[in-house]
Protein backbone atom coordinates (compact mmCIF):
# COMPACT_ATOMS: atom_id res chain seq x y z
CA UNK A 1 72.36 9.77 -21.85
CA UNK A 2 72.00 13.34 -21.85
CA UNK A 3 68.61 15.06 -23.29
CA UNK A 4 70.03 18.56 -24.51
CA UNK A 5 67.35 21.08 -24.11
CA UNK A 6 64.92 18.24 -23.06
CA UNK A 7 64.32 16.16 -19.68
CA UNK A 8 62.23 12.94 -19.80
CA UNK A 9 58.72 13.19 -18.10
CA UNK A 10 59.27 12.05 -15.02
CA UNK A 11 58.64 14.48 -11.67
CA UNK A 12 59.17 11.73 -9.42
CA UNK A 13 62.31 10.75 -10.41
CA UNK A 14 65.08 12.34 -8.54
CA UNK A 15 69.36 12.79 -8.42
CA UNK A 16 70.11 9.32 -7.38
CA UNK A 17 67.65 7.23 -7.84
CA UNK A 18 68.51 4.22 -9.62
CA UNK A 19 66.27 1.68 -11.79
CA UNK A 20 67.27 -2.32 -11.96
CA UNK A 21 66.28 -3.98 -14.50
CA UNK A 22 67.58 -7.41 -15.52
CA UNK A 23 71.27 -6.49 -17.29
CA UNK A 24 70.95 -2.50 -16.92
CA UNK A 25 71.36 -0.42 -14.30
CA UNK A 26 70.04 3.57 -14.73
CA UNK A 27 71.23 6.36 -12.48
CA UNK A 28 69.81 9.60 -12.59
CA UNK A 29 72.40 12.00 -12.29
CA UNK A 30 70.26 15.19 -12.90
CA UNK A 31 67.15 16.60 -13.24
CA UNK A 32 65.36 19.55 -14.73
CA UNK A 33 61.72 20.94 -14.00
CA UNK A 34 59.90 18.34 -14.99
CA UNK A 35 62.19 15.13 -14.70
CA UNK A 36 65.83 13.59 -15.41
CA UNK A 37 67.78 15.41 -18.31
CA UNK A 38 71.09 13.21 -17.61
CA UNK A 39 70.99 9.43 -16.82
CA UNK A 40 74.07 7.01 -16.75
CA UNK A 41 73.70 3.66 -17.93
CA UNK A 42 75.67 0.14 -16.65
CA UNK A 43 75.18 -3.06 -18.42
CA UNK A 44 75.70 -6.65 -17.15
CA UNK A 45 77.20 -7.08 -20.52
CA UNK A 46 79.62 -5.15 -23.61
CA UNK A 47 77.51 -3.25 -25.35
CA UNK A 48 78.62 -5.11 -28.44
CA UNK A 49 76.76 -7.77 -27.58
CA UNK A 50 74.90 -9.43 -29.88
CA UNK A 51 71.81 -9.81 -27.43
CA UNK A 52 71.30 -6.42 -27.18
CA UNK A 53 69.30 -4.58 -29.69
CA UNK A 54 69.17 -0.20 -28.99
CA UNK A 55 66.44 1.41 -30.97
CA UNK A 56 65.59 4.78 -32.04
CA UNK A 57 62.04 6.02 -33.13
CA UNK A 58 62.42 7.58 -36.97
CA UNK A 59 60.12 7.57 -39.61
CA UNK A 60 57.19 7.10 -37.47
CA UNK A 61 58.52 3.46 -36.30
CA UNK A 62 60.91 1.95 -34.02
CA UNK A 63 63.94 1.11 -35.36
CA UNK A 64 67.06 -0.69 -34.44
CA UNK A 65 70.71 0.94 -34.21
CA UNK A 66 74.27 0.46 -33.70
CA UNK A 67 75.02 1.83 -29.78
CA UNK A 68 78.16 4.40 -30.75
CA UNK A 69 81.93 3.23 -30.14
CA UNK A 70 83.05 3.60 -26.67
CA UNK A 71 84.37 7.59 -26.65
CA UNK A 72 82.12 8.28 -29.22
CA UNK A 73 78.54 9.84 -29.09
CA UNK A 74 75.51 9.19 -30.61
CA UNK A 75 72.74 12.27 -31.31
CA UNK A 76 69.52 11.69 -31.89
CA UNK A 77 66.58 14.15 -32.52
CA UNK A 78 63.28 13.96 -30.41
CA UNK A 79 60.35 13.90 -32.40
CA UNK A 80 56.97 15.68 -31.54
CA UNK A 81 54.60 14.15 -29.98
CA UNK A 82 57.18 11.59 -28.38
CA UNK A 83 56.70 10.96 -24.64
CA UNK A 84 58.10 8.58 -22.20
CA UNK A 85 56.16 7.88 -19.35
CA UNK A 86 59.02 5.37 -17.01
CA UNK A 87 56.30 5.30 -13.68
CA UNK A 88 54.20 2.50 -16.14
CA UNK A 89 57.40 0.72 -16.77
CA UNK A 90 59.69 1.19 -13.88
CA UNK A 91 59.77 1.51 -9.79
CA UNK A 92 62.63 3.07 -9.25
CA UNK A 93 64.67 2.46 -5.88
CA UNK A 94 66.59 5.04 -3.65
CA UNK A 95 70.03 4.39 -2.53
């Protein structure tokens, strides 16, 4: 994932630290001022899945969508007001 003119909230995330959750793995493989702007994902499982469900906030609601085709990308806009704080969800682990 790669936040184009954008970084996720998150000044105590650093390059290389990596959240586990059960079936994902997130590496953050750089930051900007206030947090991670690039993150690579790894899944326990294809993305195609049908276990899986990716959603996107539009229209004031979550919503579900397709993840994009292996060599393909999928852009999505950020809507104001949108935040992510990951400390409430997440204790990441250096390696």
């Amino acid at each position: 994932m790669e936040l184009v003119d954008g970084e996720l909230h998150a000044p105590f995330l650093v390059t290389g630290d990596v959240i586990d959750v059960a079936g994902m793995h997130a590496t953050v493989t750089a930051v900007g001022r206030n947090g991670p702007n690039r993150v690579r994902f790894r899944f326990d499982r294809p993305l195609d899945d049908p276990g899986f469900v990716f959603l996107i906030w539009k229209d004031g609601r979550l919503q579900s969508v397709a993840p994009p085709a292996i060599g393909e990308v999928l852009e999505l806009s950020r809507p104001a007001g949108l935040a992510l704080n990951p400390r409430a969800l997440y204790r990441p682990e250096r390696v």
